[in-house]
PDB file of N, CA and C in Angstrom:
ATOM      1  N   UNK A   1      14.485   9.004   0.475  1.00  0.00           N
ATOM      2  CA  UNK A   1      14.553   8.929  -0.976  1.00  0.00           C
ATOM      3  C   UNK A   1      13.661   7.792  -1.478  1.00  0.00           C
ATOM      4  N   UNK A   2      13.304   7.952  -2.329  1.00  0.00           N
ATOM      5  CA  UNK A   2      11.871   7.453  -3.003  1.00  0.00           C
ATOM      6  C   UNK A   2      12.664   5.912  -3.902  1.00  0.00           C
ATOM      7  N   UNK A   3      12.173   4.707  -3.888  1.00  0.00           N
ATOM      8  CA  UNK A   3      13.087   3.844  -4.741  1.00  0.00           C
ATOM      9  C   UNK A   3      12.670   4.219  -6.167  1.00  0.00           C
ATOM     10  N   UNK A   4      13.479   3.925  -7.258  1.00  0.00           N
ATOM     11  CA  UNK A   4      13.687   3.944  -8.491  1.00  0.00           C
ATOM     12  C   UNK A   4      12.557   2.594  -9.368  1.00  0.00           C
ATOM     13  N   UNK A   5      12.272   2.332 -10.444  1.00  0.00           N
ATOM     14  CA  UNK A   5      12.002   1.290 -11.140  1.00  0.00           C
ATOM     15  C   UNK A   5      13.027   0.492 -11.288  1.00  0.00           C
ATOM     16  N   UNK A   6      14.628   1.144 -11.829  1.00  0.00           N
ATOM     17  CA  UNK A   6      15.438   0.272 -12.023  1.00  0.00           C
ATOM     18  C   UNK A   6      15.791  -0.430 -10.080  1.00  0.00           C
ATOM     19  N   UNK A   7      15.614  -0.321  -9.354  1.00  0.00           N
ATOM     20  CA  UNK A   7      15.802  -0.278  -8.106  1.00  0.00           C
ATOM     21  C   UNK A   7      15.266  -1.381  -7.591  1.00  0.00           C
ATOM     22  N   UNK A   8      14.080  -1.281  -8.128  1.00  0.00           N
ATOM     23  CA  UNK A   8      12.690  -2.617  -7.744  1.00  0.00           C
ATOM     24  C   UNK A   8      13.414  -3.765  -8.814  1.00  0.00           C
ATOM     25  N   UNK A   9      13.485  -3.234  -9.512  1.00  0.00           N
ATOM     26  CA  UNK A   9      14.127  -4.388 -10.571  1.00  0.00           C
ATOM     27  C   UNK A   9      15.376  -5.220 -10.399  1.00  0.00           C
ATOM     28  N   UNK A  10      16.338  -4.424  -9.580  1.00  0.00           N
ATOM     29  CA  UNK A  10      16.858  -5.180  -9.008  1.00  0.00           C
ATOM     30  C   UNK A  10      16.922  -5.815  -7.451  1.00  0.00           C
ATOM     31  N   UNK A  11      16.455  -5.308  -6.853  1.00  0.00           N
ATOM     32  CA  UNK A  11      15.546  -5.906  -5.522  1.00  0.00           C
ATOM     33  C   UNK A  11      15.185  -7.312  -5.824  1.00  0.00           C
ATOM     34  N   UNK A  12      14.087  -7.492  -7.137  1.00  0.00           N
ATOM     35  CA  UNK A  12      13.640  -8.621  -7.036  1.00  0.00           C
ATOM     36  C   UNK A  12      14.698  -9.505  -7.701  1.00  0.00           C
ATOM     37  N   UNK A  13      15.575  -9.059  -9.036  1.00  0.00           N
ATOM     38  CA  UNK A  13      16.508 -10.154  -9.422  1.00  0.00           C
ATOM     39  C   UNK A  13      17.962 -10.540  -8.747  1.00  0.00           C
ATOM     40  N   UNK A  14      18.069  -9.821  -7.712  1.00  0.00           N
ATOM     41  CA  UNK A  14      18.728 -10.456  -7.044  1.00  0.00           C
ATOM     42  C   UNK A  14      18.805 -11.524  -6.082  1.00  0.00           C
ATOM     43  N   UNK A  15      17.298 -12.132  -5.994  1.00  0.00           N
ATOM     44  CA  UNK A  15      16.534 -12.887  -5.082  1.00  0.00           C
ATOM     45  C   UNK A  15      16.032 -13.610  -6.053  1.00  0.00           C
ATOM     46  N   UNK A  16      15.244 -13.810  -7.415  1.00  0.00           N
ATOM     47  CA  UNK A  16      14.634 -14.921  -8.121  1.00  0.00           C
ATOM     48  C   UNK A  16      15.105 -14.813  -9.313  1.00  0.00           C
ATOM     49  N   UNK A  17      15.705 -15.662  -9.482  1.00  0.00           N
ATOM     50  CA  UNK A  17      16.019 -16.239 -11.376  1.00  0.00           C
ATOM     51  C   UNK A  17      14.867 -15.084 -12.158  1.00  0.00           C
ATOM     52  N   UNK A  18      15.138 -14.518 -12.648  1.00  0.00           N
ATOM     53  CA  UNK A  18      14.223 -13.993 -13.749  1.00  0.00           C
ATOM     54  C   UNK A  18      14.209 -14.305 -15.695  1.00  0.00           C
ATOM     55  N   UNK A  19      13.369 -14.912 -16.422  1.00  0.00           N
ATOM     56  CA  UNK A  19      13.587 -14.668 -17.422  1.00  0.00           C
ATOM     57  C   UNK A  19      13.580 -13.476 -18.381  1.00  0.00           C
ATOM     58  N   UNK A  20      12.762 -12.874 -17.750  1.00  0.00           N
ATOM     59  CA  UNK A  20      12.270 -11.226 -18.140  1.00  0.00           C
ATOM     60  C   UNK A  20      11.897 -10.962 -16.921  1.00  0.00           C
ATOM     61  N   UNK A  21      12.185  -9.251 -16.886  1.00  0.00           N
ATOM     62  CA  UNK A  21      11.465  -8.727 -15.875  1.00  0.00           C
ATOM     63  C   UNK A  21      11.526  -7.548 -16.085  1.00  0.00           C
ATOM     64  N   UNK A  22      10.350  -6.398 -16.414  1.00  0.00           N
ATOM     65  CA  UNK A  22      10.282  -4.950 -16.328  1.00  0.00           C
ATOM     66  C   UNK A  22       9.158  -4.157 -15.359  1.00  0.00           C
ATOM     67  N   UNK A  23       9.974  -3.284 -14.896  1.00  0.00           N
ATOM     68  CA  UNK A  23       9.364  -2.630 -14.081  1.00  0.00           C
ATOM     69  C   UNK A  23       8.945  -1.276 -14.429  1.00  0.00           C
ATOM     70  N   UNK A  24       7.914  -0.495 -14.066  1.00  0.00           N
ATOM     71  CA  UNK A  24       7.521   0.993 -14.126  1.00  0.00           C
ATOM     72  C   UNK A  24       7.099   1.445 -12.804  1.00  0.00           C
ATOM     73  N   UNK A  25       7.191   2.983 -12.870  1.00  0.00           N
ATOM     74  CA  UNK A  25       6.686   3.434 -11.533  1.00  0.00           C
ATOM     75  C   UNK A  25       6.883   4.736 -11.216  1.00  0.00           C
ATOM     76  N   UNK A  26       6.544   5.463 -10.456  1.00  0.00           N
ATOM     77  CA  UNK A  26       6.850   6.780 -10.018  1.00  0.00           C
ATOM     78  C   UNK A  26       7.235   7.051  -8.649  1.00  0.00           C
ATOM     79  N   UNK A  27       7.714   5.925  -8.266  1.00  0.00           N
ATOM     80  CA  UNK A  27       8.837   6.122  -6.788  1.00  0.00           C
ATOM     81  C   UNK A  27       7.814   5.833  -5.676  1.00  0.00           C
ATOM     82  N   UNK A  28       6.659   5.592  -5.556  1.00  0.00           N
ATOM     83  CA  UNK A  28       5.572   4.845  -4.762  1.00  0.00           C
ATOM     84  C   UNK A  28       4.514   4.154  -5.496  1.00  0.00           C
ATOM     85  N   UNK A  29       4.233   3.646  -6.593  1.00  0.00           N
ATOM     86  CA  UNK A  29       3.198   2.552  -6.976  1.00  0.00           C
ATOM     87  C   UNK A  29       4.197   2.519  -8.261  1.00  0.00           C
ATOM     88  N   UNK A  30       4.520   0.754  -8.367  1.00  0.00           N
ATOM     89  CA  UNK A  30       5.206   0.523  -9.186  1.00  0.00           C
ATOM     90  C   UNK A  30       4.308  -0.826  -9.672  1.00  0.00           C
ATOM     91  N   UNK A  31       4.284  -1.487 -11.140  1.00  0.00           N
ATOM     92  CA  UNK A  31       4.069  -2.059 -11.780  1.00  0.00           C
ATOM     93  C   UNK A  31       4.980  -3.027 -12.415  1.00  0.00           C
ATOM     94  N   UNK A  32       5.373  -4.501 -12.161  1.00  0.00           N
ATOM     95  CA  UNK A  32       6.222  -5.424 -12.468  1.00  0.00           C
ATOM     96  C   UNK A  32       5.508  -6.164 -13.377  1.00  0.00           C
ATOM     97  N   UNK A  33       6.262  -6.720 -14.416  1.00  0.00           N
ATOM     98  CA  UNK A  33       6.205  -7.965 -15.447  1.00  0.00           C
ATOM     99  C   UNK A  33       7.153  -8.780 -15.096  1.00  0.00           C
ATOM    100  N   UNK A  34       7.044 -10.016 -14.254  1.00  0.00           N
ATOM    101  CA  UNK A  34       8.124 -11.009 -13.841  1.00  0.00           C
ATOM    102  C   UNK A  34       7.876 -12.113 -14.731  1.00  0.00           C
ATOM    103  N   UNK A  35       9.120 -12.526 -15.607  1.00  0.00           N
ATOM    104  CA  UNK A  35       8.631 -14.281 -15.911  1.00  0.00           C
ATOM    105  C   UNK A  35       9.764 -14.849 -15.023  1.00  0.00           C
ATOM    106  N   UNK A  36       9.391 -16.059 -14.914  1.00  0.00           N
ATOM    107  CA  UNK A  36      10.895 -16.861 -13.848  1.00  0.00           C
ATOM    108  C   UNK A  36       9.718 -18.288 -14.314  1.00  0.00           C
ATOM    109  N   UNK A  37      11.055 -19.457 -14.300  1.00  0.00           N
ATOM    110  CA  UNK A  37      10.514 -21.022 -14.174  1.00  0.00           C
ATOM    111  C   UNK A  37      10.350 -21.284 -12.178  1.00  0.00           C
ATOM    112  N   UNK A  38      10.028 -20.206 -11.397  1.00  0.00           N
ATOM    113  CA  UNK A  38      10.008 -20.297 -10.190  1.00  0.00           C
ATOM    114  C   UNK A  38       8.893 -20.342  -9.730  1.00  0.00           C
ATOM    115  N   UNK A  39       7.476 -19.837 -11.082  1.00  0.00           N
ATOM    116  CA  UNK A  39       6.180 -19.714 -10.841  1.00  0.00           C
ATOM    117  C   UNK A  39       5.568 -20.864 -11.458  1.00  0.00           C
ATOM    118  N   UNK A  40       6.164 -21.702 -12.094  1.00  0.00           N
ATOM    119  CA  UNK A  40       5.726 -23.059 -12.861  1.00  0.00           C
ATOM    120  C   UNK A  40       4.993 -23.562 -11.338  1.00  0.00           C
ATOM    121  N   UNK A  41       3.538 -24.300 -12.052  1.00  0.00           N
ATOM    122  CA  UNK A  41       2.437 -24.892 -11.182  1.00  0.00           C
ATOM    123  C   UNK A  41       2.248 -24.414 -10.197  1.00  0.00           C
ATOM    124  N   UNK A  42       2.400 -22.956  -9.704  1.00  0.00           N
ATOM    125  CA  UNK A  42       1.953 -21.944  -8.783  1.00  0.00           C
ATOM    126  C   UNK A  42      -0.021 -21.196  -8.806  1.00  0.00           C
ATOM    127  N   UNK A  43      -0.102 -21.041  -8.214  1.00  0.00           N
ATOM    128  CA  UNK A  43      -1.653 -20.030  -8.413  1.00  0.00           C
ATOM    129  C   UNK A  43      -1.077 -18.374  -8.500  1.00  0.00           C
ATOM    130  N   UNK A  44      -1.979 -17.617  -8.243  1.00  0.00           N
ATOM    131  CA  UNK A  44      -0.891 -16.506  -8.835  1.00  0.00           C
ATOM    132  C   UNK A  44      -0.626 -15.721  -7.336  1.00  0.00           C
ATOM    133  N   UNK A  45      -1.438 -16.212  -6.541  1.00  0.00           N
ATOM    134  CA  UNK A  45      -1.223 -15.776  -5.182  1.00  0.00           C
ATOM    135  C   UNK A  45       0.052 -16.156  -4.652  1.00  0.00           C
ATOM    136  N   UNK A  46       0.391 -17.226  -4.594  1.00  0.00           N
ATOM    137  CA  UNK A  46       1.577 -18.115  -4.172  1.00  0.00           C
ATOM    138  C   UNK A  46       2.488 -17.696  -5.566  1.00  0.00           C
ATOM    139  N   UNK A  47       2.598 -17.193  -6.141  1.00  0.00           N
ATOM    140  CA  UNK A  47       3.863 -16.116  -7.173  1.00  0.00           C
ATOM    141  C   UNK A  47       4.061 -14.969  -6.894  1.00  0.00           C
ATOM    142  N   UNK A  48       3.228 -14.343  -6.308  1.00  0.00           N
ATOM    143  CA  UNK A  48       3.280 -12.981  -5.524  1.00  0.00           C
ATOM    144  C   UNK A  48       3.839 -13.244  -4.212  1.00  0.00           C
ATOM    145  N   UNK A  49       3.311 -14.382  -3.782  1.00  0.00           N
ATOM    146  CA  UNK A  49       4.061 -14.024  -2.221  1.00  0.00           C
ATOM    147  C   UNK A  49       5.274 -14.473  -2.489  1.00  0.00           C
ATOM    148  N   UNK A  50       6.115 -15.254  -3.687  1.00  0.00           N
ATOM    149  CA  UNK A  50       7.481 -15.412  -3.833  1.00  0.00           C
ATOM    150  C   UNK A  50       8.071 -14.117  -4.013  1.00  0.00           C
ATOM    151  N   UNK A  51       7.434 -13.356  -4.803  1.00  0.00           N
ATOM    152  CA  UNK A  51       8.205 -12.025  -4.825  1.00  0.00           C
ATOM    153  C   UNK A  51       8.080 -11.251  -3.616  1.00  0.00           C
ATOM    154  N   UNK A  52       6.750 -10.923  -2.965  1.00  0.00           N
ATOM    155  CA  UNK A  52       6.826 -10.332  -1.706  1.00  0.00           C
ATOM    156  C   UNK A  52       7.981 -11.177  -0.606  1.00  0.00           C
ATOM    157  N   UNK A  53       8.370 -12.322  -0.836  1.00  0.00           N
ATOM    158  CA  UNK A  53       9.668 -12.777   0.444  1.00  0.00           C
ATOM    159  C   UNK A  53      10.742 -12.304  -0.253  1.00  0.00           C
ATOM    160  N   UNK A  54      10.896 -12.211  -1.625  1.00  0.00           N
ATOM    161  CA  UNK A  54      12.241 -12.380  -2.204  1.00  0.00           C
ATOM    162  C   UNK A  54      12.673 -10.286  -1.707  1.00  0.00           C
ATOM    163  N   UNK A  55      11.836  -9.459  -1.439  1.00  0.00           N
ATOM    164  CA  UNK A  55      11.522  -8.328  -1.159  1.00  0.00           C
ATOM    165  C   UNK A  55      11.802  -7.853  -0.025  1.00  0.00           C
ATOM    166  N   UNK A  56      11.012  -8.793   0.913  1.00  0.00           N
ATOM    167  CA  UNK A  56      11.060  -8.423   2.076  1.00  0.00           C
ATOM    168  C   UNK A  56      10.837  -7.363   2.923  1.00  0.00           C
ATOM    169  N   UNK A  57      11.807  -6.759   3.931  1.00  0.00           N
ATOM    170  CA  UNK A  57      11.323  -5.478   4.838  1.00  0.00           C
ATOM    171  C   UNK A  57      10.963  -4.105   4.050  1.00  0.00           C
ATOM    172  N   UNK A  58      11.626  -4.642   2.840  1.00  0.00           N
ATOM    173  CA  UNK A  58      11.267  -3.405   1.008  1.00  0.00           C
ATOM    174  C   UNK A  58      10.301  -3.213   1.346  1.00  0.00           C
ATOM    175  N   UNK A  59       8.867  -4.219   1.269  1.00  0.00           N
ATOM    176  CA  UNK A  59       7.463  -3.656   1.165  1.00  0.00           C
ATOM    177  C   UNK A  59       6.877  -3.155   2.288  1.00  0.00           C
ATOM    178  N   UNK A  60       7.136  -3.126   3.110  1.00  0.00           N
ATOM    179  CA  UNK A  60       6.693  -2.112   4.357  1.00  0.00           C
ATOM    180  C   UNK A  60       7.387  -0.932   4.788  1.00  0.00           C
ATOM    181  N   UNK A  61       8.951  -0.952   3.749  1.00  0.00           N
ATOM    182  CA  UNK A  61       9.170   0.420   4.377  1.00  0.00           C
ATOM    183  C   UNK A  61       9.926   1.301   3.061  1.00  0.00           C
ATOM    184  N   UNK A  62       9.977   0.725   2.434  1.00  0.00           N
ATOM    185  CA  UNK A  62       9.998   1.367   0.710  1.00  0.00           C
ATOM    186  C   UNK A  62       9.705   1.836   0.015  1.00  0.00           C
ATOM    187  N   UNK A  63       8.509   0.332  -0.243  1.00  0.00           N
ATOM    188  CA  UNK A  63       7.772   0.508  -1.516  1.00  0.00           C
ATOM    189  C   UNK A  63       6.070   0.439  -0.901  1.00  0.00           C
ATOM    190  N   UNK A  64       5.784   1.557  -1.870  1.00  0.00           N
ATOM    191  CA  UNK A  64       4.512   1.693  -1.142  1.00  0.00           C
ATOM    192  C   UNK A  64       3.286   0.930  -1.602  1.00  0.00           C
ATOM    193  N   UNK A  65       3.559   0.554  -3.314  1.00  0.00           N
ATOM    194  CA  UNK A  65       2.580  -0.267  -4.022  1.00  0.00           C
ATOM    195  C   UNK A  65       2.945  -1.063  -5.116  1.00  0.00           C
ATOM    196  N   UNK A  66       3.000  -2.413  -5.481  1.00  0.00           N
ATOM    197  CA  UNK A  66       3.204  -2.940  -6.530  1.00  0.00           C
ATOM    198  C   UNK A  66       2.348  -4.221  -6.637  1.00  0.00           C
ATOM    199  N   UNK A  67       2.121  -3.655  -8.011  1.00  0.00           N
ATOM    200  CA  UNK A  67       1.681  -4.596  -8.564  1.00  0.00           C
ATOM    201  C   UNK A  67       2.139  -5.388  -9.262  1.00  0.00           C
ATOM    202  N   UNK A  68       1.745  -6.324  -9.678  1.00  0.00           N
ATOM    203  CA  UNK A  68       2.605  -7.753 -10.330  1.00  0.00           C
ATOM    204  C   UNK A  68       1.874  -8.564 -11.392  1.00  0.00           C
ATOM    205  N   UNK A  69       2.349  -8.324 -12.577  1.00  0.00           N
ATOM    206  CA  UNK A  69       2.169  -9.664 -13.704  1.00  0.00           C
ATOM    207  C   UNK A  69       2.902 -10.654 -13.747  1.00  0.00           C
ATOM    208  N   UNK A  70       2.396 -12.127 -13.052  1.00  0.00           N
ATOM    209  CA  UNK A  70       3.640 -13.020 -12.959  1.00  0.00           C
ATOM    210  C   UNK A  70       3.316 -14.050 -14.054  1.00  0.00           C
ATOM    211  N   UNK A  71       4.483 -14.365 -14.550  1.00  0.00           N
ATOM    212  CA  UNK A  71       3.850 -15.731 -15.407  1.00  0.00           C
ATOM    213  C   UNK A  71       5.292 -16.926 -15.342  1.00  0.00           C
ATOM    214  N   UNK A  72       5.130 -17.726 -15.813  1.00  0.00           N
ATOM    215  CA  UNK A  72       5.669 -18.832 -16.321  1.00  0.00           C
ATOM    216  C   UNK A  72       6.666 -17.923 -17.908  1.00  0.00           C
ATOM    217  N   UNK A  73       7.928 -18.562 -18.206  1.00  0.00           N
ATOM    218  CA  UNK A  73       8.253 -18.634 -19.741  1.00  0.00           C
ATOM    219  C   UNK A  73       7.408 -19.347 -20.484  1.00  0.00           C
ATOM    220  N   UNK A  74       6.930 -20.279 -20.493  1.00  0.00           N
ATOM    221  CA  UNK A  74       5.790 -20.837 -21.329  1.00  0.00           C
ATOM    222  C   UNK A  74       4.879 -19.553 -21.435  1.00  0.00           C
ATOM    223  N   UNK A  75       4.194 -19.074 -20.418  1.00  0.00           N
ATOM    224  CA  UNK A  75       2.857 -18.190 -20.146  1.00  0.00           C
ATOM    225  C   UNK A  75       3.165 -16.990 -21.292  1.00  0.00           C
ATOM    226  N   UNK A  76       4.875 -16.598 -20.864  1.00  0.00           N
ATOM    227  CA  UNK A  76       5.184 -15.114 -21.090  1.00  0.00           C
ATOM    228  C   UNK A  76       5.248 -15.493 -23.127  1.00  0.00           C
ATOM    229  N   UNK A  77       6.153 -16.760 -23.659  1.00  0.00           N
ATOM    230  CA  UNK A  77       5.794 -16.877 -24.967  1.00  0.00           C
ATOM    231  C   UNK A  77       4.625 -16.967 -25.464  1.00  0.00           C
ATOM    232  N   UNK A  78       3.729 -17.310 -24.724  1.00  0.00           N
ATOM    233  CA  UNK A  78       2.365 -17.678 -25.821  1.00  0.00           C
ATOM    234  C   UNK A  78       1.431 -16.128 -25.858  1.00  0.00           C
ATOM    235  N   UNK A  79       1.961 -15.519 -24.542  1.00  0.00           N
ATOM    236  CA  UNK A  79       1.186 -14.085 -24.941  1.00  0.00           C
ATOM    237  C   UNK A  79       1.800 -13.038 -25.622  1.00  0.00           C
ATOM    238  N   UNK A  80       2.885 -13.520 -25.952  1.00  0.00           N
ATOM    239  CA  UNK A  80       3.926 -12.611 -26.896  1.00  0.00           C
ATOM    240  C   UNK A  80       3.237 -12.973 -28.525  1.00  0.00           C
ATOM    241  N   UNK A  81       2.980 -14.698 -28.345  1.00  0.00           N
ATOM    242  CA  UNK A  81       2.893 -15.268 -29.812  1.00  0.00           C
ATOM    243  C   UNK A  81       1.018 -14.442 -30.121  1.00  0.00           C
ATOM    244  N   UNK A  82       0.157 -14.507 -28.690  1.00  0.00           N
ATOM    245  CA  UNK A  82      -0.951 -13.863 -29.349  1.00  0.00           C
ATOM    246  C   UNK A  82      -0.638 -12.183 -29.749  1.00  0.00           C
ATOM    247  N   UNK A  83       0.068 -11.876 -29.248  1.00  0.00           N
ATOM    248  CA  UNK A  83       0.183 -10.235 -29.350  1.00  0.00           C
ATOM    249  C   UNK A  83       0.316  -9.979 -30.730  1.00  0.00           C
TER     250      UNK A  83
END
């Protein structure tokens, strides 16, 4: 059985504080919007691999693709305030 969006969504918030987090997908390439204060002074590589541990044996035998918008709450308000 193929995982869900709501599925991934909770995968990852059960493992990192989230301030927001939405997911999309069609049960093999899924698309995340994570904010968490867990990515504060991170690069965005080292925010991805927090979610890829918080995940774990998920991404090799799950999930087949995700991608990731990670930001900061600071990051995630100011692109709300340009929107």
């Amino acid at each position: 059985m193929l995982p869900t969006p709501e599925q991934i969504r909770a995968y990852i918030t059960d493992g990192l504080s989230c301030e927001h987090i939405a997911v999309e997908g069609d049960g093999q390439h899924f698309f995340a919007t994570i904010v968490s204060t867990a990515f504060e002074g991170k690069r965005p590589i080292a925010r991805h691999q927090i979610v890829y541990a918080v995940l774990g044996d998920r991404m090799r035998e799950e999930i087949h693709a995700l991608s990731m918008k990670t930001l900061t709450p600071v990051e995630w308000r100011a692109a709300a305030a340009a929107a």
